[in-house]
Protein backbone atom coordinates (compact mmCIF):
# COMPACT_ATOMS: atom_id res chain seq x y z
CA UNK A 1 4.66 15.77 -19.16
CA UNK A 2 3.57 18.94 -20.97
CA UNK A 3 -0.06 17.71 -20.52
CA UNK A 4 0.51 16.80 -17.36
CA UNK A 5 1.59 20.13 -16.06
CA UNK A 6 -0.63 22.31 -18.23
CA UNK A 7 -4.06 20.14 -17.08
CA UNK A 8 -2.77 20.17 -13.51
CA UNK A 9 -2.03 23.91 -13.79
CA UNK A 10 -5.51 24.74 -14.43
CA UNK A 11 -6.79 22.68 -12.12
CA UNK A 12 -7.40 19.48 -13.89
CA UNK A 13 -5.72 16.46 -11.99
CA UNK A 14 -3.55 13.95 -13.57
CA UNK A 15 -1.75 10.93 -13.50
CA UNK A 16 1.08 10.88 -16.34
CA UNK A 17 1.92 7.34 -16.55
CA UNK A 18 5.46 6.80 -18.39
CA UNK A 19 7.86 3.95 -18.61
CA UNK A 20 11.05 4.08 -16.86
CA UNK A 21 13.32 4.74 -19.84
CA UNK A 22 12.20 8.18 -19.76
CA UNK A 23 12.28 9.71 -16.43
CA UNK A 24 15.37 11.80 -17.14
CA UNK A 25 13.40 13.39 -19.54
CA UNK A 26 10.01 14.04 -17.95
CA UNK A 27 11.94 14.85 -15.08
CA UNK A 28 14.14 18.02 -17.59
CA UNK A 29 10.92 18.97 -18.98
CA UNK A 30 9.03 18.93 -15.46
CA UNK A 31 12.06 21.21 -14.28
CA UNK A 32 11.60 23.23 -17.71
CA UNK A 33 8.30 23.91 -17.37
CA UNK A 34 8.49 24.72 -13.78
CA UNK A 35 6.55 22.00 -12.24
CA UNK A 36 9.72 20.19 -9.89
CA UNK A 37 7.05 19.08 -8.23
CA UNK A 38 4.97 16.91 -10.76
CA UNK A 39 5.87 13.42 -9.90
CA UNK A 40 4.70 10.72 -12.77
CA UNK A 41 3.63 7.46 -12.38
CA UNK A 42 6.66 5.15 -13.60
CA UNK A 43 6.16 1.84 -14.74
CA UNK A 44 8.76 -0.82 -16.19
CA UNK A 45 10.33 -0.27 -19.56
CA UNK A 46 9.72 -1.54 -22.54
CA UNK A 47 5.94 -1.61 -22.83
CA UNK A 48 5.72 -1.86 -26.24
CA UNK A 49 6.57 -5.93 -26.76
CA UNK A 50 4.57 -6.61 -24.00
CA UNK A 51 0.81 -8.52 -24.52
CA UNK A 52 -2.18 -7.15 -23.50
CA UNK A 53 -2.39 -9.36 -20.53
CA UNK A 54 1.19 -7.99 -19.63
CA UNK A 55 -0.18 -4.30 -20.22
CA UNK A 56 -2.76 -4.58 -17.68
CA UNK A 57 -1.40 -6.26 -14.94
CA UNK A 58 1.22 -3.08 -15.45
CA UNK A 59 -1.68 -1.46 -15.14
CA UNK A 60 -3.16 -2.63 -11.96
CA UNK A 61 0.01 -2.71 -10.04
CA UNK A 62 -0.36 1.10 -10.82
CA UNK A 63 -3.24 1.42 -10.17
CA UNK A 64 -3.20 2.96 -6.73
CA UNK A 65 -0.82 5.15 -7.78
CA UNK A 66 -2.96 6.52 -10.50
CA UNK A 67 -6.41 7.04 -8.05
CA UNK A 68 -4.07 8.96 -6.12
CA UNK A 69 -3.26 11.09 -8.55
CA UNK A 70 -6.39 12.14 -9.91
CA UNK A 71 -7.90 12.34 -6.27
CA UNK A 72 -5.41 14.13 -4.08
């Protein structure tokens, strides 16, 4: 999130990508770093036992999501 919010607060866009076990905490630091408005892209938790296969068909269902991101 810090990344996130510093890039997109100079004017670099983003697309945090995060699994949903932590959107309570992007979501504090978001709030902490004033940036309520920062909205990640959330995809299905755990990541890390999944195959590559598994990875990027995570990653083309988000896809969309992540264009829009770094284009709007």
């Amino acid at each position: 999130m810090h990344d996130g919010v510093f890039f997109e607060d100079h004017g670099v866009p983003t697309a945090t990508v995060l699994s949903s076990e932590f959107v309570r905490a992007a979501s504090a630091q978001a709030e902490a770093l004033g940036a309520t408005d920062y909205r990640p892209i959330v995809v299905p938790h755990p990541i890390q036992t999944l195959t590559r296969e598994e990875v990027r068909a995570l990653a083309d269902k988000a896809f969309d999501e992540i264009v829009r991101g770094l284009t709007a």
